[in-house]
N, C-alpha and C. Protein backbone atom coordinates (compact mmCIF):
# COMPACT_ATOMS: atom_id res chain seq x y z
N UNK A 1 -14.26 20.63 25.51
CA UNK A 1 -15.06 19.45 25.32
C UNK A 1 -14.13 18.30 24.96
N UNK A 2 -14.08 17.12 25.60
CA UNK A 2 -13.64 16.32 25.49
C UNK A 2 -13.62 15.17 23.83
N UNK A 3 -12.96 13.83 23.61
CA UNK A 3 -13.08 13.95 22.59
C UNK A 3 -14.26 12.53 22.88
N UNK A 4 -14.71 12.98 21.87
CA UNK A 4 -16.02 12.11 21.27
C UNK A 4 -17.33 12.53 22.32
N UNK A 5 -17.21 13.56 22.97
CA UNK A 5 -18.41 14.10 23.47
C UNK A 5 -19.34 15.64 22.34
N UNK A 6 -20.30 14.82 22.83
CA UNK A 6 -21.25 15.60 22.25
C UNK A 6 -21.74 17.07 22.87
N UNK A 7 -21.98 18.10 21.70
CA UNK A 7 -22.13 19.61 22.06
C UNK A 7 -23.43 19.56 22.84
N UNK A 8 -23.10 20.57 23.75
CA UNK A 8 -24.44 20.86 24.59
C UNK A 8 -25.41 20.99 23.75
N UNK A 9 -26.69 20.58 24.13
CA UNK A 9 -27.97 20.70 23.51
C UNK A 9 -28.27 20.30 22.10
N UNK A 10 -26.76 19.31 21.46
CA UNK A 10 -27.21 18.60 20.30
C UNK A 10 -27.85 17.51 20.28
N UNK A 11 -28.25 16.95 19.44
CA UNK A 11 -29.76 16.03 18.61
C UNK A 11 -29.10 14.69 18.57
N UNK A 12 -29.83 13.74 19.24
CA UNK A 12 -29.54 12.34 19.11
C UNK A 12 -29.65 12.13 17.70
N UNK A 13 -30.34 12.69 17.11
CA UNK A 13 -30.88 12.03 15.46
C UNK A 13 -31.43 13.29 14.13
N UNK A 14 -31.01 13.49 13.38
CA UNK A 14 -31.78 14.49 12.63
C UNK A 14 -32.57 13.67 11.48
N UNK A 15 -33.95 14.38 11.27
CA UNK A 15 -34.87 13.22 10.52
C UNK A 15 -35.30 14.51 9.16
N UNK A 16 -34.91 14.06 8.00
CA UNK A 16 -35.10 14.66 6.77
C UNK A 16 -35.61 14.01 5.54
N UNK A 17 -35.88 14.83 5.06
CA UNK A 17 -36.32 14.03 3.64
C UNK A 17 -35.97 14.00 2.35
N UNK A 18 -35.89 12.86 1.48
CA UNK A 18 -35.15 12.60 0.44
C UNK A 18 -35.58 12.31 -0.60
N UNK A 19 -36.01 13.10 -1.89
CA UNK A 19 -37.43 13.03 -2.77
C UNK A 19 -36.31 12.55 -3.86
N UNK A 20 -36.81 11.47 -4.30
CA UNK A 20 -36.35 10.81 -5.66
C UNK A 20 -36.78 10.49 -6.23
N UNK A 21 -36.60 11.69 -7.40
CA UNK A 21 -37.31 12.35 -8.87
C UNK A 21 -36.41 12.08 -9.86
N UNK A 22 -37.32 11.52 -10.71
CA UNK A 22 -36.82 10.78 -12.04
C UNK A 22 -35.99 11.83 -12.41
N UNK A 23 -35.33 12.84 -12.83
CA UNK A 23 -34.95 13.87 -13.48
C UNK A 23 -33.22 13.87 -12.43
N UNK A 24 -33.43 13.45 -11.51
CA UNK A 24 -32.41 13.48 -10.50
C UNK A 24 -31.72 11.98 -10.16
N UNK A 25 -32.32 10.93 -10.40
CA UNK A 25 -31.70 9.66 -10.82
C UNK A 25 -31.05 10.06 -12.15
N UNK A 26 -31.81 10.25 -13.47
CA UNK A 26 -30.99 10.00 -14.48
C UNK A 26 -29.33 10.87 -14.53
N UNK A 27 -29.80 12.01 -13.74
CA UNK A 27 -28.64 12.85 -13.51
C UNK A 27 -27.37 11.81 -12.70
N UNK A 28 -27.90 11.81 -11.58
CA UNK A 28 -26.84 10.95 -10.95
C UNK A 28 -26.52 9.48 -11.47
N UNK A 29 -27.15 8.84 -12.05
CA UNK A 29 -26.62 7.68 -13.40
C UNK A 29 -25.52 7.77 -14.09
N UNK A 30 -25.75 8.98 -14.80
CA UNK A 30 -25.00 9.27 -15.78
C UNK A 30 -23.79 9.86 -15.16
N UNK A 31 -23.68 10.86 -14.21
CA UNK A 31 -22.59 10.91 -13.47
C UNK A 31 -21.94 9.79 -12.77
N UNK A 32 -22.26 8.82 -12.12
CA UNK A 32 -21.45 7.70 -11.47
C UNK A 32 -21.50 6.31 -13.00
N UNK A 33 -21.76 7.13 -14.35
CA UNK A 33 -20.94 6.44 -15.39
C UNK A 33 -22.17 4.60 -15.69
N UNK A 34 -23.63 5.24 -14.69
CA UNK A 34 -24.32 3.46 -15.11
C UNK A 34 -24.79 3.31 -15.95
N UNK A 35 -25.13 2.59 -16.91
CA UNK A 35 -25.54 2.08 -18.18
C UNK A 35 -26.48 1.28 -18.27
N UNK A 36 -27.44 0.80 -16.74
CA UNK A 36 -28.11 0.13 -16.83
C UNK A 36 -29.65 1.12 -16.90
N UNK A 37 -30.07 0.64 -18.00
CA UNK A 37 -31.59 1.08 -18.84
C UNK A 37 -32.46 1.60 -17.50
N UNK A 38 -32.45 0.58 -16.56
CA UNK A 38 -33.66 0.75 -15.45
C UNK A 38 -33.40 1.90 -14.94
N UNK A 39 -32.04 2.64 -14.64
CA UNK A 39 -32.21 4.07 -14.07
C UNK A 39 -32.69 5.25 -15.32
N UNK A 40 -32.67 4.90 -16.75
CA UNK A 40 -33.31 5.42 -17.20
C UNK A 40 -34.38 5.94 -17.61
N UNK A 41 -35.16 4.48 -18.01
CA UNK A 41 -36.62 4.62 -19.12
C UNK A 41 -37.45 3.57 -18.05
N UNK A 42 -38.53 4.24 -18.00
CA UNK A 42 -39.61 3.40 -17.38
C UNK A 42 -39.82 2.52 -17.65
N UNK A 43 -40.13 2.40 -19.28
CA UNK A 43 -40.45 1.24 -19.50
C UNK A 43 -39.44 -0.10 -19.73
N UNK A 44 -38.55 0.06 -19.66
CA UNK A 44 -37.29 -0.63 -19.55
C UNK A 44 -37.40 -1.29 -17.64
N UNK A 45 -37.48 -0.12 -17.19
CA UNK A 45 -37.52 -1.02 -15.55
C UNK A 45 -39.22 -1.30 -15.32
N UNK A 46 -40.18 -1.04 -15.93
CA UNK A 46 -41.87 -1.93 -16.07
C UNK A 46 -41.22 -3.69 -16.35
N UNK A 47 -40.20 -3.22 -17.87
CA UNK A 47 -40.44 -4.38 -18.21
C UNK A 47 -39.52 -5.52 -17.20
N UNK A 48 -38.92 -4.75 -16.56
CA UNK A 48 -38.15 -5.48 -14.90
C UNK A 48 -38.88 -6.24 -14.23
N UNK A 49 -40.48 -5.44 -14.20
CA UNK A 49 -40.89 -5.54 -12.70
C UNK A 49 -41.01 -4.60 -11.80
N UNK A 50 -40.08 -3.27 -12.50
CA UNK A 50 -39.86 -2.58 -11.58
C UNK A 50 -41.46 -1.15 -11.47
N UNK A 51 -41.99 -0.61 -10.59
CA UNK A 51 -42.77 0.39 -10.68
C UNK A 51 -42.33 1.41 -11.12
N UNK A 52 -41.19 2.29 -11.82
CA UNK A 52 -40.85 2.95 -12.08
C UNK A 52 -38.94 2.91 -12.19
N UNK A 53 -38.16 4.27 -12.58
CA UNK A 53 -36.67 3.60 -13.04
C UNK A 53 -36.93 3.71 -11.30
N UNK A 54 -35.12 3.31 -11.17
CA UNK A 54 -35.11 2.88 -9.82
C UNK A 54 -33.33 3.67 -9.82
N UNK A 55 -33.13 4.15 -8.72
CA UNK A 55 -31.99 5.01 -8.19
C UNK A 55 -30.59 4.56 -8.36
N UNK A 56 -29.69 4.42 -8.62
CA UNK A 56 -28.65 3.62 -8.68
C UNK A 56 -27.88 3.37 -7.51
N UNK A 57 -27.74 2.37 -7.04
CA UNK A 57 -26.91 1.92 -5.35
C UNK A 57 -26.31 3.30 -4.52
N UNK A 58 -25.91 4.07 -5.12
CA UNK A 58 -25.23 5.32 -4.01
C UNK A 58 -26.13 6.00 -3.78
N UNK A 59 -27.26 6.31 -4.98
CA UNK A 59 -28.06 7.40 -5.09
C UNK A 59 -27.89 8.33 -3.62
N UNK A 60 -28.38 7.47 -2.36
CA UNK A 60 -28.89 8.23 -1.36
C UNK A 60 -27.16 8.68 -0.33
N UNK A 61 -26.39 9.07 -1.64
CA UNK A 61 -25.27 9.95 -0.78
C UNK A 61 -25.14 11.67 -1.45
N UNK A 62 -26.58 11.25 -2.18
CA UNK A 62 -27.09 12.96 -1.92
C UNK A 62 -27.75 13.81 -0.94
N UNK A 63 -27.69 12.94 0.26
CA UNK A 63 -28.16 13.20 1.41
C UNK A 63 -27.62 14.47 1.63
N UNK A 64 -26.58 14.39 1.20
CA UNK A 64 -25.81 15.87 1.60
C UNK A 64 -26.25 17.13 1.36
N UNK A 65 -27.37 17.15 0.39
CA UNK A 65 -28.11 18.48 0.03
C UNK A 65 -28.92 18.68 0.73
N UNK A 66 -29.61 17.63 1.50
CA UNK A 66 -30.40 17.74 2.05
C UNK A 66 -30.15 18.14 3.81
N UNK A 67 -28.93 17.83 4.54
CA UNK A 67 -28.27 18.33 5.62
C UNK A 67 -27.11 18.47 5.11
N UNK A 68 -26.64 19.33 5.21
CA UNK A 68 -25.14 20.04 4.88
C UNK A 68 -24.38 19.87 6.00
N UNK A 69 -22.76 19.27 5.83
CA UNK A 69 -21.85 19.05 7.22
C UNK A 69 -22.13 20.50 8.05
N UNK A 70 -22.35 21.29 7.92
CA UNK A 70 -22.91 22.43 8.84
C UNK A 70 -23.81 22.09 9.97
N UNK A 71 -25.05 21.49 9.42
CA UNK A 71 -25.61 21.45 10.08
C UNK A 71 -25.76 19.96 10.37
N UNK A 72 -25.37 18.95 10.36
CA UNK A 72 -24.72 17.67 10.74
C UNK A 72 -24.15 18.28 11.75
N UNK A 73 -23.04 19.09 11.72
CA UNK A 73 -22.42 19.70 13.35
C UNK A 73 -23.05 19.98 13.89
N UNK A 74 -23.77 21.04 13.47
CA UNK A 74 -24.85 21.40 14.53
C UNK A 74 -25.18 20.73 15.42
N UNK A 75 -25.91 20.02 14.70
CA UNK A 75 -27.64 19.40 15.42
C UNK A 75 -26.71 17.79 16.15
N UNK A 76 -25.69 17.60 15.33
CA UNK A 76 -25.30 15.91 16.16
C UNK A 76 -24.17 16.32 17.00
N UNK A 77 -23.29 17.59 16.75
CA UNK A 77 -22.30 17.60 17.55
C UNK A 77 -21.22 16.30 17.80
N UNK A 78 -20.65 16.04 16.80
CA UNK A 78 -19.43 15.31 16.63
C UNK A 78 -18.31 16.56 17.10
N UNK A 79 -18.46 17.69 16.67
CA UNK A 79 -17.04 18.46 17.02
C UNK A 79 -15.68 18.07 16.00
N UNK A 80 -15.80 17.67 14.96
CA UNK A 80 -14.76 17.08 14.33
C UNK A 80 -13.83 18.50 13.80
N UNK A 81 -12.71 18.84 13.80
CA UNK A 81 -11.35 19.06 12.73
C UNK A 81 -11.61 19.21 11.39
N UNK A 82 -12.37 19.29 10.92
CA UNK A 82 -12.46 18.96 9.29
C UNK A 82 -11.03 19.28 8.58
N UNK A 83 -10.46 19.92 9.26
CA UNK A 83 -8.80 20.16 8.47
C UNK A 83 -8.15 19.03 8.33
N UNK A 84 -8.22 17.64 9.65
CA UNK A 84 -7.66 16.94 9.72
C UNK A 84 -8.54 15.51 9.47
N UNK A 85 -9.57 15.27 8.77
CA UNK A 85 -10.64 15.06 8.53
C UNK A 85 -10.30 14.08 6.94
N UNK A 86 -10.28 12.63 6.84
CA UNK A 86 -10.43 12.03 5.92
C UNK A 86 -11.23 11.11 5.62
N UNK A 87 -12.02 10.80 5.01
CA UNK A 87 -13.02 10.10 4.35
C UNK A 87 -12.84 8.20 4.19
N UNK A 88 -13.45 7.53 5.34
CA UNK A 88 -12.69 6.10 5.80
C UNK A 88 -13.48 5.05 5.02
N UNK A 89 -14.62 5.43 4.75
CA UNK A 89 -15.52 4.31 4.00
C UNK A 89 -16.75 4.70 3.98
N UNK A 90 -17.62 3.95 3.25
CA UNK A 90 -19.43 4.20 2.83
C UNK A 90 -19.56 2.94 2.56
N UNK A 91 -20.79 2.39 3.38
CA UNK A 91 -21.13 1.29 3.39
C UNK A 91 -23.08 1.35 3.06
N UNK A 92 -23.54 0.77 2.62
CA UNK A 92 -25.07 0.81 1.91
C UNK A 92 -25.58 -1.25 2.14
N UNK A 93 -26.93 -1.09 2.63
CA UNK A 93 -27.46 -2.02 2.76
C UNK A 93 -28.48 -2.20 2.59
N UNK A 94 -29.39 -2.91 1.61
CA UNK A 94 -30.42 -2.10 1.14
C UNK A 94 -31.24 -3.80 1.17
N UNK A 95 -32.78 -3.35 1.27
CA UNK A 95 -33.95 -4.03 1.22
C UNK A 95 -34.36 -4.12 -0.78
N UNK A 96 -34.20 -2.70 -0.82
CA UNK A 96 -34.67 -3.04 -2.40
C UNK A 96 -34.06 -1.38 -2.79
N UNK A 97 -33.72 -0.94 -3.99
CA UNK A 97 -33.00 0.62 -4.73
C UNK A 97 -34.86 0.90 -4.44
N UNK A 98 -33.82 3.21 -3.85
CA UNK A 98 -35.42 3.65 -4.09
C UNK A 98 -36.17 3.86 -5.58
N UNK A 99 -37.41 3.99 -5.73
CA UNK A 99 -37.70 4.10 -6.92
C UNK A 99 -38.18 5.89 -7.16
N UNK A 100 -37.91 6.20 -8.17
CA UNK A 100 -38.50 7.05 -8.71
C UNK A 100 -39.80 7.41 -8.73
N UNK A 101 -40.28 9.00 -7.90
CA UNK A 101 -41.63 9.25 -7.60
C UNK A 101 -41.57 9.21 -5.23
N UNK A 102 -41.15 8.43 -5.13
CA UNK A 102 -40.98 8.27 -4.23
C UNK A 102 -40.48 9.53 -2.92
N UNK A 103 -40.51 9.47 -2.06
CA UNK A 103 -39.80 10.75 -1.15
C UNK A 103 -39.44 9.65 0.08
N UNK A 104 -38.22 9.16 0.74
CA UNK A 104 -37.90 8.89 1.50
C UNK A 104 -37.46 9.49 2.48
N UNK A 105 -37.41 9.18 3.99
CA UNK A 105 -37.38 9.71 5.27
C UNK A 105 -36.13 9.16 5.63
N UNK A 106 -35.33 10.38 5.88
CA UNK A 106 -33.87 9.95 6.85
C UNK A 106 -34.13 10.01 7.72
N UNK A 107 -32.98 9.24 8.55
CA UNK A 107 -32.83 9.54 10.16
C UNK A 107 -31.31 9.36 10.38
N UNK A 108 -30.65 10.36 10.66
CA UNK A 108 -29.30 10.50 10.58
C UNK A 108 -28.79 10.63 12.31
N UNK A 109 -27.77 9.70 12.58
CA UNK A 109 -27.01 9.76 14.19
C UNK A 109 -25.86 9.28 13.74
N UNK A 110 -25.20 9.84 14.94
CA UNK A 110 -23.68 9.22 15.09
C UNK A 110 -23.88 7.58 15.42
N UNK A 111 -23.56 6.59 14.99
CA UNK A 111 -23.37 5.28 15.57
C UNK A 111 -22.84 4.48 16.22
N UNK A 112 -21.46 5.52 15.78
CA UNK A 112 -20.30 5.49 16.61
C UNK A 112 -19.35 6.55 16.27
N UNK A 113 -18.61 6.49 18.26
CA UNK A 113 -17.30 8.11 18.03
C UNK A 113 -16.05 6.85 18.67
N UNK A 114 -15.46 6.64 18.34
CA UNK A 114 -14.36 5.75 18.98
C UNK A 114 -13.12 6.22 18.54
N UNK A 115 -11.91 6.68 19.75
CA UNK A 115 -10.71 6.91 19.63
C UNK A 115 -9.94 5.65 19.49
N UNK A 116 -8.34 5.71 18.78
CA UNK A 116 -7.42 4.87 19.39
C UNK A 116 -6.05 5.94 18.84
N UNK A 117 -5.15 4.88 19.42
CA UNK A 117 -3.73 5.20 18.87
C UNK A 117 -3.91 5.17 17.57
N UNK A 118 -2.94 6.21 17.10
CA UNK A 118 -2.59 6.53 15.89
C UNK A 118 -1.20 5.66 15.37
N UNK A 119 -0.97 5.13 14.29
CA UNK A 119 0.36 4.38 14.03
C UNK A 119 1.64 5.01 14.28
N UNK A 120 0.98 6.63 13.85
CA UNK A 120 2.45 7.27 14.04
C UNK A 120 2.97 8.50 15.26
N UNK A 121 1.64 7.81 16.17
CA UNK A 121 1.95 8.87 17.44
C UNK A 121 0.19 9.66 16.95
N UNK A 122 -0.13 10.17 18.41
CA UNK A 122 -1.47 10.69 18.71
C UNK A 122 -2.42 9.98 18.37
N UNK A 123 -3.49 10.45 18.93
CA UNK A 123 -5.26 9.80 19.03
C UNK A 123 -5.71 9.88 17.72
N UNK A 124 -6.38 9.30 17.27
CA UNK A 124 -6.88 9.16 15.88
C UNK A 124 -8.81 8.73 16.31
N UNK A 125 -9.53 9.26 15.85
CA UNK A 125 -10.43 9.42 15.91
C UNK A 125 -11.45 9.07 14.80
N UNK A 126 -12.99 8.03 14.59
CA UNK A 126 -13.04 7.23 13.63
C UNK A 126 -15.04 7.37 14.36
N UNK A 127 -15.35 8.40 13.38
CA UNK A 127 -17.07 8.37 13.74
C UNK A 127 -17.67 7.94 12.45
N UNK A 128 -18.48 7.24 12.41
CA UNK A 128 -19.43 6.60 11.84
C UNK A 128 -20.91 7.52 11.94
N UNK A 129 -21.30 7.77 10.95
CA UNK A 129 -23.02 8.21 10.70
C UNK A 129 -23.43 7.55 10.27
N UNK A 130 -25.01 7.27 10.42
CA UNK A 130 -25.94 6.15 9.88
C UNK A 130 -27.08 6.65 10.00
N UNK A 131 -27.30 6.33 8.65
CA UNK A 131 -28.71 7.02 7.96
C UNK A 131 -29.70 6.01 7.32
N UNK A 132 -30.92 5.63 8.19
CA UNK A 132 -31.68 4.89 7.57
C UNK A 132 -32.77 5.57 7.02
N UNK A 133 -33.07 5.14 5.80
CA UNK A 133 -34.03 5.51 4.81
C UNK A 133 -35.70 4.89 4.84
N UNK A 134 -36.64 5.62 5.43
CA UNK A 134 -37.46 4.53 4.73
C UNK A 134 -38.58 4.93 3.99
N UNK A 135 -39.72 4.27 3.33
CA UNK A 135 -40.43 4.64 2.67
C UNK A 135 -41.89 5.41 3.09
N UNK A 136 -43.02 5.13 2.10
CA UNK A 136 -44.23 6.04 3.56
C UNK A 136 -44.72 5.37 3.52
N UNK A 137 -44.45 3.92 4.02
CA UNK A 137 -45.51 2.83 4.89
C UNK A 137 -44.98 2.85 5.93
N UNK A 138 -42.89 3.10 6.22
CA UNK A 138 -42.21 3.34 7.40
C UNK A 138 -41.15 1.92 7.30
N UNK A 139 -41.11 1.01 5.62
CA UNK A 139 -40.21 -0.11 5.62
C UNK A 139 -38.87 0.28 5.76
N UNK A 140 -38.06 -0.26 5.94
CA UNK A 140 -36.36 0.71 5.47
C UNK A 140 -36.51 -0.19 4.14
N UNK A 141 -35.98 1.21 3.62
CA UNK A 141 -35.58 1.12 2.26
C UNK A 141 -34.32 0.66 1.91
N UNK A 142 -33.15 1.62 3.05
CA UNK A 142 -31.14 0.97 2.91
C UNK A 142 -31.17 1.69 4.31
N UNK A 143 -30.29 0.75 4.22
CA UNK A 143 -29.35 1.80 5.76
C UNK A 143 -27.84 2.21 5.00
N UNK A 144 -27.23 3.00 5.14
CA UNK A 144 -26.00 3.98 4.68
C UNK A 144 -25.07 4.01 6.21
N UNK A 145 -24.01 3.91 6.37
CA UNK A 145 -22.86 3.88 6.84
C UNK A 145 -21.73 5.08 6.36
N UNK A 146 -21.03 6.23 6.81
CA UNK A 146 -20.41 6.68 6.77
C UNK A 146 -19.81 7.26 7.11
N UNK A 147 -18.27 6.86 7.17
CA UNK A 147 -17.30 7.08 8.19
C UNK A 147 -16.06 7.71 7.62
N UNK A 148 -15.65 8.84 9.02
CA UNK A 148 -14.71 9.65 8.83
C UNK A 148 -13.69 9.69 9.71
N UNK A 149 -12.67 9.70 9.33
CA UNK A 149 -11.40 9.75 10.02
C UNK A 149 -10.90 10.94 10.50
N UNK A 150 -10.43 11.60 12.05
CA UNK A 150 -9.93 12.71 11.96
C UNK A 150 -8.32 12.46 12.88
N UNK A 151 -7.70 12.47 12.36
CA UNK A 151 -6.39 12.31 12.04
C UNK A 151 -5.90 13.00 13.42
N UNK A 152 -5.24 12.93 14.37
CA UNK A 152 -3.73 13.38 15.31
C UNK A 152 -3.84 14.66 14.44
N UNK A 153 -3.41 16.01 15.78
CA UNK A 153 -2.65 17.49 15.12
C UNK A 153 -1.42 17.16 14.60
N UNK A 154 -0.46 17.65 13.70
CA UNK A 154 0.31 17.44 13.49
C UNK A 154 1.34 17.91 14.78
């Protein structure tokens, strides 16, 4: 298989779901170190404005529990190296943070597979996934960007 072609009989898009439960914000808060009240206490993000706490900006790069790079191969067929496989950027664009109580709908595709020269000799290889989120009226909630590098064999 050539490079940046897709596996026989894989999935333009895989569509999953992403339940964000107060008990699982405060967790991930406190792990990415935030201090702001609203991912905590309700009534702290009421007194915001907000309908409930609200997720902190990465929150939804727990996507990963929810499709595992396993089955990301699978179903999208990138074909990537993971040996040679480095982590290029995460990009998030968001309408409004999800809130707590909520269950959001992914939709995960490649966006892009694009080769070039490598600086130091061989093809270097640079796919992008994009995962839009949305709520159950069907608004997007963020769109997520994330891109991986797979590096020339040595």
């Amino acid at each position: 298989m050539g490079v940046g072609e897709r596996a026989p009989g894989s999935e333009a898009e895989i569509v999953f779901e992403l339940p964000v439960e107060r008990g699982k914000v405060r967790e991930f808060a406190l792990a990415v170190a935030e201090d702001n009240p609203i991912h905590y206490y309700v009534e702290e993000a009421r007194k915001r404005g907000l309908p409930d706490i609200v997720a902190p900006p990465t929150f939804t790069v727990t996507q990963m529990w929810q499709v595992s790079r396993e089955e990301r191969e699978r179903r999208l067929g990138a074909n990537l190296a993971y040996e040679r496989v480095l982590h290029g950027e995460q990009e998030f664009f968001y309408q409004r943070l999800p809130v707590a109580g909520e269950v959001l709908t992914g939709r995960m595709r490649i966006a892009s597979d694009i080769s070039k020269q490598g600086r130091r000799g061989g093809v270097m290889r640079v796919v992008t996934y994009e995962s839009v989120f949305t709520d159950a009226s069907g608004a997007e909630v963020l769109r997520a960007l994330y891109t991986l590098m797979e590096l020339p064999p040595p």
